[in-house]
C-alpha atoms as a PDB file:
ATOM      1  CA  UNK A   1     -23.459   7.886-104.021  1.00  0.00           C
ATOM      2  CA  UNK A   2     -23.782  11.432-105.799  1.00  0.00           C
ATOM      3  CA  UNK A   3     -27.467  11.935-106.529  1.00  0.00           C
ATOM      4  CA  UNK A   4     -27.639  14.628-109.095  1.00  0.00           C
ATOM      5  CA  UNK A   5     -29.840  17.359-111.111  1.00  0.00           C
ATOM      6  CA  UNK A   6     -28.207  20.303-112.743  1.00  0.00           C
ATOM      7  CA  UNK A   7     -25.680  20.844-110.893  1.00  0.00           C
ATOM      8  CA  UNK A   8     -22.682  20.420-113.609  1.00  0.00           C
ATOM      9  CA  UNK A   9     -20.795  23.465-112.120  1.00  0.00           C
ATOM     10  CA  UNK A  10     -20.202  21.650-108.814  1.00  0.00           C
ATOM     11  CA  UNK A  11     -20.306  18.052-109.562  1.00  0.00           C
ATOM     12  CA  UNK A  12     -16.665  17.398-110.308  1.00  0.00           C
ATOM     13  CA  UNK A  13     -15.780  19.319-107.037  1.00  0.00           C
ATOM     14  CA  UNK A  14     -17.622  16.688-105.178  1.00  0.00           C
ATOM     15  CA  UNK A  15     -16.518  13.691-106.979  1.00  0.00           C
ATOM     16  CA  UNK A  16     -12.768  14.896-106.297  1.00  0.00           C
ATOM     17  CA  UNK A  17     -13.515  15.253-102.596  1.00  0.00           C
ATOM     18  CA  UNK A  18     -14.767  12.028-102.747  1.00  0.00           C
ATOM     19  CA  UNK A  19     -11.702  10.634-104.692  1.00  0.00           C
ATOM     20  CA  UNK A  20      -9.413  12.609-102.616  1.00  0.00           C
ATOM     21  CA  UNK A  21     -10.219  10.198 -99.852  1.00  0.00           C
ATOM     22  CA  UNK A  22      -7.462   8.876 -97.371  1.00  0.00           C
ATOM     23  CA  UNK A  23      -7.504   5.168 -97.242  1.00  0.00           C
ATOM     24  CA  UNK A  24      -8.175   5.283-101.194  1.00  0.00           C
ATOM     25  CA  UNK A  25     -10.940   5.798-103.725  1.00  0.00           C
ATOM     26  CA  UNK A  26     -14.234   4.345-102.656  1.00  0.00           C
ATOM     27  CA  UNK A  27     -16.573   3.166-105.480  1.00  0.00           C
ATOM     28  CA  UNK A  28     -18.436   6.382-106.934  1.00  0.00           C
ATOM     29  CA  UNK A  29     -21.958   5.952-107.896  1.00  0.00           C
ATOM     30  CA  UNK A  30     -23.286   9.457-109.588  1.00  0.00           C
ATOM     31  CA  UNK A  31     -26.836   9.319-110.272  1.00  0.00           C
ATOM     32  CA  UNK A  32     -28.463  11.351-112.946  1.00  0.00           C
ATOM     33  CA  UNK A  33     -32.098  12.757-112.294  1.00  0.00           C
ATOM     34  CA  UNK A  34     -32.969  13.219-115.556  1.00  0.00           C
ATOM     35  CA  UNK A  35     -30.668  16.632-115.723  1.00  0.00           C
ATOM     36  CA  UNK A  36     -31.579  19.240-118.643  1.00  0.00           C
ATOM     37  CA  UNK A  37     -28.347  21.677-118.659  1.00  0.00           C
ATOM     38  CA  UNK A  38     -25.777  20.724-121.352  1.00  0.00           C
ATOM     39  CA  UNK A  39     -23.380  22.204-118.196  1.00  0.00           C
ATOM     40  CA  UNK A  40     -24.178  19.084-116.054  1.00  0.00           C
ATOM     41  CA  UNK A  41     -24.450  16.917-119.421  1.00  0.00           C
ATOM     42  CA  UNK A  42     -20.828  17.917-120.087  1.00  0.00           C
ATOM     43  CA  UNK A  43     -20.079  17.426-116.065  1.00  0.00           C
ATOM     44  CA  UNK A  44     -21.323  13.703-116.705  1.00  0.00           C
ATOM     45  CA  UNK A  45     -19.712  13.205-119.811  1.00  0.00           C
ATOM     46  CA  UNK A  46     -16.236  14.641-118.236  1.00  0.00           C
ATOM     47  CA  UNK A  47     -16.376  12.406-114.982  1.00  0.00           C
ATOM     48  CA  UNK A  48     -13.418  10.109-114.470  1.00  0.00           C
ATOM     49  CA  UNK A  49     -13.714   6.319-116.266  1.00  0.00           C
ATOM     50  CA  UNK A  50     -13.890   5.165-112.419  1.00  0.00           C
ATOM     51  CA  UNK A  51     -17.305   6.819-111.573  1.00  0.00           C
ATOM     52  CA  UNK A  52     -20.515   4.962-112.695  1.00  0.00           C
ATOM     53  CA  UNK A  53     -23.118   7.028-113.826  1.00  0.00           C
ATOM     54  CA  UNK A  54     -26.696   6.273-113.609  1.00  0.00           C
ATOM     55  CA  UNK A  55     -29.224   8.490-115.832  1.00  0.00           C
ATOM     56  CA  UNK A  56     -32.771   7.871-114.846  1.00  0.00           C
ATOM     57  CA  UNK A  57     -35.938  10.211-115.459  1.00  0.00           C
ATOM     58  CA  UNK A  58     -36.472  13.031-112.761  1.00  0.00           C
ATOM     59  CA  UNK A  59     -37.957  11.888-109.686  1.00  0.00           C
ATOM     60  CA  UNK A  60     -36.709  13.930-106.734  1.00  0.00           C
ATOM     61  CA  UNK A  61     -33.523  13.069-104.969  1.00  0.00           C
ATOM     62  CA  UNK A  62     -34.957  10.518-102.352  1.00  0.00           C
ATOM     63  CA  UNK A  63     -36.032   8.422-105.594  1.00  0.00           C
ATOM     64  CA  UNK A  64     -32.023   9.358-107.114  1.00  0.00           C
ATOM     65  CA  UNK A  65     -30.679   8.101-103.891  1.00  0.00           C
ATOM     66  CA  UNK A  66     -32.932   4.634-103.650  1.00  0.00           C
ATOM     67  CA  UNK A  67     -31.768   4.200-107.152  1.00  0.00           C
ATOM     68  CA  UNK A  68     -27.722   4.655-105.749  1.00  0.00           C
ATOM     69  CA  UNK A  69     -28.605   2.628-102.795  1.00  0.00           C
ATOM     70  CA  UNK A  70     -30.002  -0.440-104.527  1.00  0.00           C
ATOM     71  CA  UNK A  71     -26.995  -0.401-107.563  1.00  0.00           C
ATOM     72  CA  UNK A  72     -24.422  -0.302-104.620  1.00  0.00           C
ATOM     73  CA  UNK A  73     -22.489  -3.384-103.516  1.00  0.00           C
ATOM     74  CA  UNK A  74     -21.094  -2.507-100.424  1.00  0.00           C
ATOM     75  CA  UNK A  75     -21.988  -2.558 -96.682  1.00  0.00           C
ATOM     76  CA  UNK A  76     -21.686   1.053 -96.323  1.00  0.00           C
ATOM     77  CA  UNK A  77     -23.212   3.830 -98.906  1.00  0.00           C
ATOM     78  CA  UNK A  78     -22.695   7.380 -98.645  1.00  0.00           C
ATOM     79  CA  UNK A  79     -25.087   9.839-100.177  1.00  0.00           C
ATOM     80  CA  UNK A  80     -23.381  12.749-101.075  1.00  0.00           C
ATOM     81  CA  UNK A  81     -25.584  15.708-102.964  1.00  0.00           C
ATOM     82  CA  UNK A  82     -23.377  16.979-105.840  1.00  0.00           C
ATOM     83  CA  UNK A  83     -23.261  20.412-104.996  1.00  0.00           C
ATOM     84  CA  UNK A  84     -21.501  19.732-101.673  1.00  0.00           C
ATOM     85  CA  UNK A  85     -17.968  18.778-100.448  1.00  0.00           C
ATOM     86  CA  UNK A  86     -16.486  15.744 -98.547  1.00  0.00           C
ATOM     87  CA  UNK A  87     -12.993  17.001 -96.154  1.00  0.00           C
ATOM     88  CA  UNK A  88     -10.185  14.897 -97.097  1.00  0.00           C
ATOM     89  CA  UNK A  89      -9.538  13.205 -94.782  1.00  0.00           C
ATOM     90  CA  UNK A  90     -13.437  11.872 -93.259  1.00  0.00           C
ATOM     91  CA  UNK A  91     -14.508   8.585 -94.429  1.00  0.00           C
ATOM     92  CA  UNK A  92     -12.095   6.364 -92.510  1.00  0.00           C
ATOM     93  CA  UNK A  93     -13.196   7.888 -89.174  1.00  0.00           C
ATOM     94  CA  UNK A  94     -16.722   7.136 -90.580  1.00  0.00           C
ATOM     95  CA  UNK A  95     -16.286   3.866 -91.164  1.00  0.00           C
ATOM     96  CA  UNK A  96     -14.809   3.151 -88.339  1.00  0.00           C
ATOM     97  CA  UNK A  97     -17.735   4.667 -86.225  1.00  0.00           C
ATOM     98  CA  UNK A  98     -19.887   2.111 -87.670  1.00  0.00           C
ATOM     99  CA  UNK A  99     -17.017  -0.733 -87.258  1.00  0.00           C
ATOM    100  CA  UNK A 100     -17.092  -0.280 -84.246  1.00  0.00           C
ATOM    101  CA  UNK A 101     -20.827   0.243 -83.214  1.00  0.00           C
ATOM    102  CA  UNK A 102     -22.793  -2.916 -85.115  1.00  0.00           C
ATOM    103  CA  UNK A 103     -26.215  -1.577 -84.447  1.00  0.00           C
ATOM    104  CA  UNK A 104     -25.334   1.815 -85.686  1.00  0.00           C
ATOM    105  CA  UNK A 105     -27.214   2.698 -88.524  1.00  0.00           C
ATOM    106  CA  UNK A 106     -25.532   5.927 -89.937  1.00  0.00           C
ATOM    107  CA  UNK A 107     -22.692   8.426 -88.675  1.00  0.00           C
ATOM    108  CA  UNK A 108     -22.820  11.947 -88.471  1.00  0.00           C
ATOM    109  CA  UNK A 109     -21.150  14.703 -87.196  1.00  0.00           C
ATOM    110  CA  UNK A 110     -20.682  18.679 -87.791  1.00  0.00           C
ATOM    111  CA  UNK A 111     -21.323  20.371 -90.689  1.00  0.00           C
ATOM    112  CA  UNK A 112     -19.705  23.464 -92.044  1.00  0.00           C
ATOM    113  CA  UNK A 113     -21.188  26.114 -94.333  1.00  0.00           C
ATOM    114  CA  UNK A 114     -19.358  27.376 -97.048  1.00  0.00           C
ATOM    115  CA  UNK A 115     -20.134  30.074 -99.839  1.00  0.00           C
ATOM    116  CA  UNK A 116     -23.143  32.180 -99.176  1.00  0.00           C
ATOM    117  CA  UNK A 117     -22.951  31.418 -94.967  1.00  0.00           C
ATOM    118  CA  UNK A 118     -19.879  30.363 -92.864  1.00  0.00           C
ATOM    119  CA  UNK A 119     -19.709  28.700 -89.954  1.00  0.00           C
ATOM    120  CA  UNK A 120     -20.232  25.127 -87.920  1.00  0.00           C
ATOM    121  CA  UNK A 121     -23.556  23.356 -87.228  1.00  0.00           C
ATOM    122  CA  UNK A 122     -22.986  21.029 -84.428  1.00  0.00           C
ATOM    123  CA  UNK A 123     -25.803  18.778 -83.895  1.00  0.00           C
ATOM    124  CA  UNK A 124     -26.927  17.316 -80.686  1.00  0.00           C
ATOM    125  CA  UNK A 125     -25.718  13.801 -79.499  1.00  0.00           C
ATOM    126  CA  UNK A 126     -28.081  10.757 -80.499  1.00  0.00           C
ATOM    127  CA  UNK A 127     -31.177  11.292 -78.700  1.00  0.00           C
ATOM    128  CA  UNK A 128     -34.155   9.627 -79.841  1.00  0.00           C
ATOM    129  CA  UNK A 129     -36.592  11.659 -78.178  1.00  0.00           C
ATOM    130  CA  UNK A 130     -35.398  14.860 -79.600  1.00  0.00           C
ATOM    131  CA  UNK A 131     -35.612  13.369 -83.042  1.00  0.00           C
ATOM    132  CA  UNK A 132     -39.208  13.075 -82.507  1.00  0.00           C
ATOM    133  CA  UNK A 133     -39.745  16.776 -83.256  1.00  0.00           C
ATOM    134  CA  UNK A 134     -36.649  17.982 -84.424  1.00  0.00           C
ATOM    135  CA  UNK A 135     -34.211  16.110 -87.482  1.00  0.00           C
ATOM    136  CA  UNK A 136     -30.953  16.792 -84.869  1.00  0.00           C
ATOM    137  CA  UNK A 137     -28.671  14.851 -87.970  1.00  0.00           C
ATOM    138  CA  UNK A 138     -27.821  17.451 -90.587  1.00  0.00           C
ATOM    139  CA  UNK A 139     -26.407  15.286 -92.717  1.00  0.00           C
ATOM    140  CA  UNK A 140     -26.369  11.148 -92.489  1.00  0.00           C
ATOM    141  CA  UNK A 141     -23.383  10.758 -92.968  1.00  0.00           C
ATOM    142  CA  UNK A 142     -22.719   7.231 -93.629  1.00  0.00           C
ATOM    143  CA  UNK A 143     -25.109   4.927 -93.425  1.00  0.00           C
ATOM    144  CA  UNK A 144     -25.567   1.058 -93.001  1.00  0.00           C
ATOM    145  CA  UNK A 145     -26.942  -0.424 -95.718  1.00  0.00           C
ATOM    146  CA  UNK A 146     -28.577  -3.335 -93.607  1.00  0.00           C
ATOM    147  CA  UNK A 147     -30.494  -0.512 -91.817  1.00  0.00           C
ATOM    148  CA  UNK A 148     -31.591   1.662 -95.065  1.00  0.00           C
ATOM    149  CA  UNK A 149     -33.027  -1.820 -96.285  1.00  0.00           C
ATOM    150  CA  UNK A 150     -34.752  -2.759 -93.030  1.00  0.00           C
ATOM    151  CA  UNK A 151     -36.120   1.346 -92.730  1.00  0.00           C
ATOM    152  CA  UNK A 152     -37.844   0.704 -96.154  1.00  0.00           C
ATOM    153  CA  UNK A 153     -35.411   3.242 -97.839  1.00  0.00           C
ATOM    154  CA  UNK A 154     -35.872   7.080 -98.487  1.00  0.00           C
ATOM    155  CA  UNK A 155     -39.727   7.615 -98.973  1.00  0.00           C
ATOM    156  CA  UNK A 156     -40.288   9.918-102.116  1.00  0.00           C
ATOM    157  CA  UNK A 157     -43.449  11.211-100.249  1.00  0.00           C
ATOM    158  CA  UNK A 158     -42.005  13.082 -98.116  1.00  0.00           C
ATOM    159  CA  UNK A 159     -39.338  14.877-100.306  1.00  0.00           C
ATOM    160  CA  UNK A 160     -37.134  17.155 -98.373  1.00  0.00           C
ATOM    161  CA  UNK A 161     -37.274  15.096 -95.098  1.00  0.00           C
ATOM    162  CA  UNK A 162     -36.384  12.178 -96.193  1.00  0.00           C
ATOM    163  CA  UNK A 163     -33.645  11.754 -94.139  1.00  0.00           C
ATOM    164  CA  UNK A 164     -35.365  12.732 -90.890  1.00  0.00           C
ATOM    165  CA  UNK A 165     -38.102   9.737 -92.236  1.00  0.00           C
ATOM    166  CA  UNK A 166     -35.333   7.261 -92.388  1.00  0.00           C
ATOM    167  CA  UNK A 167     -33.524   8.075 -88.930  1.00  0.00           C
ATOM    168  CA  UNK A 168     -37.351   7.419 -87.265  1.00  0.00           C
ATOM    169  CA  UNK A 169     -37.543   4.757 -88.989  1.00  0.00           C
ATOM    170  CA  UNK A 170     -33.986   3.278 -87.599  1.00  0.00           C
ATOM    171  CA  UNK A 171     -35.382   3.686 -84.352  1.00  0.00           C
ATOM    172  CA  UNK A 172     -38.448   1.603 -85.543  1.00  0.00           C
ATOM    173  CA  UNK A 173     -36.691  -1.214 -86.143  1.00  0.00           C
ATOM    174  CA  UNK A 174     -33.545  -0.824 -83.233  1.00  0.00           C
ATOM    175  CA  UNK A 175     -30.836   1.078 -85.042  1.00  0.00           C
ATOM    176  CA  UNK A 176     -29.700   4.467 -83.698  1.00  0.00           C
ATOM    177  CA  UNK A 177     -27.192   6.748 -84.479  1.00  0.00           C
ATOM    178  CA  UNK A 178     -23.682   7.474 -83.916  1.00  0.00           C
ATOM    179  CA  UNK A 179     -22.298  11.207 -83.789  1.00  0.00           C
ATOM    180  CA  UNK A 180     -18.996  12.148 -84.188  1.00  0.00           C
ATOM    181  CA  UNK A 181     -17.357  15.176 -82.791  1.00  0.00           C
ATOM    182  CA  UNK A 182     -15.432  16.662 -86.023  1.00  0.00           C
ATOM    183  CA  UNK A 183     -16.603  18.345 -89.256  1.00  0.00           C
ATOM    184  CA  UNK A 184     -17.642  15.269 -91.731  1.00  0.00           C
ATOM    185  CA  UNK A 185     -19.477  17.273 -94.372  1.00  0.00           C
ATOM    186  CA  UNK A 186     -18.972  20.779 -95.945  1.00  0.00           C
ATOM    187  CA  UNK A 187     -22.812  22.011 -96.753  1.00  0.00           C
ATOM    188  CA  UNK A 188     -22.986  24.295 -99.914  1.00  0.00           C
ATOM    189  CA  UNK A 189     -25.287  27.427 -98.826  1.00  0.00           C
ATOM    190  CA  UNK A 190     -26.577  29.467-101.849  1.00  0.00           C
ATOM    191  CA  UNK A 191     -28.669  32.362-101.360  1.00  0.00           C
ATOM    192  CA  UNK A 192     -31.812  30.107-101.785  1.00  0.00           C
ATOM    193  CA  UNK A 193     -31.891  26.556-102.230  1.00  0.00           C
ATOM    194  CA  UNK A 194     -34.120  23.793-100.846  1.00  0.00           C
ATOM    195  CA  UNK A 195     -33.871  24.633 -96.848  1.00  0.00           C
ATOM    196  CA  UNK A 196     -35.951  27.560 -96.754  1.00  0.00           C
ATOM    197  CA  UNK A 197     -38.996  25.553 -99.849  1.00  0.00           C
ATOM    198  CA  UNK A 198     -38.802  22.845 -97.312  1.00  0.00           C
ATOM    199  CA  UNK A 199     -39.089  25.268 -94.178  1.00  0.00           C
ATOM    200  CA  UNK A 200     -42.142  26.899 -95.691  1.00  0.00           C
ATOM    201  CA  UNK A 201     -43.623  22.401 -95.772  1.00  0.00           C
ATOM    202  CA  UNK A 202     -42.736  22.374 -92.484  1.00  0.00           C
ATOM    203  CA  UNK A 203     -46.188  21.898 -90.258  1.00  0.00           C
ATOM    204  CA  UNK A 204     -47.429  19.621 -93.441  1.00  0.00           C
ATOM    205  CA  UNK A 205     -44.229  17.268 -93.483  1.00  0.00           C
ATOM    206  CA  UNK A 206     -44.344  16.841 -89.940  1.00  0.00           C
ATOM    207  CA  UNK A 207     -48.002  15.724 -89.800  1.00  0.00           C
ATOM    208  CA  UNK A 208     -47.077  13.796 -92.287  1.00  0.00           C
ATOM    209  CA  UNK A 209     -44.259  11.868 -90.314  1.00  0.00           C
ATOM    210  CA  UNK A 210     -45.937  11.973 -86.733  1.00  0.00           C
ATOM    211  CA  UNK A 211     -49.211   9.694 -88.905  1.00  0.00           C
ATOM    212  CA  UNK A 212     -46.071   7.642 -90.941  1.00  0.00           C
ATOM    213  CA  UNK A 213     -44.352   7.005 -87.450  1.00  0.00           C
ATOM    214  CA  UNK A 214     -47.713   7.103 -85.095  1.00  0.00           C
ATOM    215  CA  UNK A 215     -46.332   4.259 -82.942  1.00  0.00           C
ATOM    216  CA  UNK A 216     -42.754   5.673 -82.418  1.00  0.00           C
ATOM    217  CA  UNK A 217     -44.913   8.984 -81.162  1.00  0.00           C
ATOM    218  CA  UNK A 218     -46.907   6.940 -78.900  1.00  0.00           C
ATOM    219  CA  UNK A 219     -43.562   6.187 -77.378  1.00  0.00           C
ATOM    220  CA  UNK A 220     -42.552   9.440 -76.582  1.00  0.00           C
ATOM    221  CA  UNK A 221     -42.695   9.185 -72.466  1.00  0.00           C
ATOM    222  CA  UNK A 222     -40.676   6.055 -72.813  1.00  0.00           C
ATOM    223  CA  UNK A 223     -37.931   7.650 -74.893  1.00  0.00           C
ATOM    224  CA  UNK A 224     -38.110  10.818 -72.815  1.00  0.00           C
ATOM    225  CA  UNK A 225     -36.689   8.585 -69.788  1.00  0.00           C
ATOM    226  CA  UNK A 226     -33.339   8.521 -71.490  1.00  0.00           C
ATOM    227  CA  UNK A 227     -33.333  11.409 -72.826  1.00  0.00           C
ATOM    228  CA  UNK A 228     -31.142  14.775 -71.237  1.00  0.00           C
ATOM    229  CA  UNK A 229     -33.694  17.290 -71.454  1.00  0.00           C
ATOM    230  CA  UNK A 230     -35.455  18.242 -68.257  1.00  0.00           C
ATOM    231  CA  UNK A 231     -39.055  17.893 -68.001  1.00  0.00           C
ATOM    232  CA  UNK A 232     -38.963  22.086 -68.823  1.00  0.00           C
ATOM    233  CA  UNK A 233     -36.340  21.270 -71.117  1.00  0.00           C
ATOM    234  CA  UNK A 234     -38.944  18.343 -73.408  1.00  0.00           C
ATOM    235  CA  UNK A 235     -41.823  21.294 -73.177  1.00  0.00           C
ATOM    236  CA  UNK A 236     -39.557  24.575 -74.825  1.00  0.00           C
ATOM    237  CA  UNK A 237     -37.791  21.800 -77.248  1.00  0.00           C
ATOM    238  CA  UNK A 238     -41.032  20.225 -78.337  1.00  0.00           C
ATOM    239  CA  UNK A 239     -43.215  23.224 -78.345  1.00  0.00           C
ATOM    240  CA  UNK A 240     -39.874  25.117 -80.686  1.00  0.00           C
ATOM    241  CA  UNK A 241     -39.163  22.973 -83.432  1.00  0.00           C
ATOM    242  CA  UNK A 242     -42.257  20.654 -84.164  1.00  0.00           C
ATOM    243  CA  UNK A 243     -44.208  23.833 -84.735  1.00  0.00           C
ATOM    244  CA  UNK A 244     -41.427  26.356 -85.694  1.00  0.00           C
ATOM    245  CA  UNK A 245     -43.806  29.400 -84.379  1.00  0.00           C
ATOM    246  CA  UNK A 246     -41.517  32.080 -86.253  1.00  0.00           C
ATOM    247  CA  UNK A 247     -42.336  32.555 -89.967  1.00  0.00           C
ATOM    248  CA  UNK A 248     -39.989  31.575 -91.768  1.00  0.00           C
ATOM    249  CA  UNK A 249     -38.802  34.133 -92.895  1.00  0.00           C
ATOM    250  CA  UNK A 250     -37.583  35.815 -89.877  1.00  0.00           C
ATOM    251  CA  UNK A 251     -36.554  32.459 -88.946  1.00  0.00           C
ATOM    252  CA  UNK A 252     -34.155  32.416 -91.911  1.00  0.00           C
ATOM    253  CA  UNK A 253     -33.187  35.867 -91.120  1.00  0.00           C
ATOM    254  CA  UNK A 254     -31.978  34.982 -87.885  1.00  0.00           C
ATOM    255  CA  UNK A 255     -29.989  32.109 -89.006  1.00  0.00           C
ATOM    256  CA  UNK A 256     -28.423  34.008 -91.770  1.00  0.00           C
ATOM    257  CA  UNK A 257     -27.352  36.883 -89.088  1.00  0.00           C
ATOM    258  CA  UNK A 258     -25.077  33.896 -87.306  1.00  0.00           C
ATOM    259  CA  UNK A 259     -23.811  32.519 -90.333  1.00  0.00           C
ATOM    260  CA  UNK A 260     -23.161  34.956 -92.274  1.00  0.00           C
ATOM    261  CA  UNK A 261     -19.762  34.990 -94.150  1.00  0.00           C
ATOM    262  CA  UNK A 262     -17.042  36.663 -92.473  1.00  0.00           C
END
């Protein structure tokens, strides 16, 4: 499911690596948020008879991808954002992560930057007491359909972290995650895109969650008991990324030092 607003220029690049699949094609569901560029028009028009489209007015991508979501038929649904890149070769170990774990509610994995920054993201192993104040899944991966139902879907309100609203809301209702140690998505880094608008919504999106999810925070000590952070460990992780105390700016500066391309 390829949620979409101009961006034409990439689009078929992402449906191929979708098609490209080992295994074979999986059903394509490209939703249109109410694009304006004749580019992505003409990336629509161009897509293969296979691919559904889906043109609706623009309402943000967590509204595109509820939209993919319910239209889908399957078990499985895997939102892909159309500037971005699937590797050949990743949906049958996906699929088989959730096979194999029933009350798994998404996969993910490691992500690798391409075109502005370079390099691998690897993500922490499922812990649900560092999700609390960090969002340690890049990318969902794939996700169970069952679960996205039961988490109430991507919440529009809180645009940008959707996805970090949906995996507390997993926990909510007794999914969790599954992580897999190998590169499942290729992340499309411009110069500026929605990471660093979303950085600078930070404190406001996370009060915003922690009021959304107040009884999941009330759980916190409980959740720290399996967690493998040291009491020291919960204070520096906590006290880091719920309140991000760089600007973000520098913050962004830092990050683009290690990533930049080589």
């Amino acid at each position: 499911m390829i949620p979409c607003f101009n961006h034409g220029r990439y689009l078929r690049e992402a449906v191929a690596s979708a098609l490209g699949q080992e295994g074979g094609e999986p059903s394509i569901i490209v939703v249109d948020d109410g694009s304006t560029e004749p580019e992505t028009e003409a990336a629509l028009a161009a897509l293969p008879p296979s691919v559904e489209v889906i043109h609706q007015a623009n309402a943000g991508p967590a509204a595109a991808r509820n939209a993919g979501f319910e239209r889908a038929q399957t078990p499985y649904v895997l939102p892909l954002d159309a500037d971005d890149r699937l590797p050949a070769d990743v949906l049958p170990d996906l699929q088989d992560a959730l096979d194999s774990d029933p009350r798994a509610a998404y996969a993910y994995g490691v992500m690798r930057f391409f075109e502005d920054w370079s390099g691998d993201v690897r993500f922490p192993g499922y812990d649900p007491y560092r999700l609390l104040y960090r969002p340690i899944v890049g990318w969902l991966g794939l996700v169970r359909r069952a679960a996205w139902e039961e988490a109430g879907g991507f919440d529009p309100r809180l645009q940008g972290f959707e996805d970090w609203d949906f995996t507390l809301g997993a926990i909510d209702h007794g999914w969790h995650g599954h992580r897999l140690d190998r590169v499942v998505l290729e992340y499309r880094k411009h110069g500026r895109s929605g990471l660093e608008a979303d950085r600078r919504r930070y404190r406001v999106l996370y009060r915003a969650l922690r009021a959304k999810h107040a009884g999941l925070y009330e759980r916190a000590r409980e959740l720290a008991a399996d967690s493998d952070l040291s009491a020291a460990g919960r204070l520096l992780y906590r006290t880091w990324w719920a309140w991000r105390p760089l600007p973000a700016g520098v913050e962004r500066a830092l990050f683009g030092l290690h990533f930049k391309r080589r």
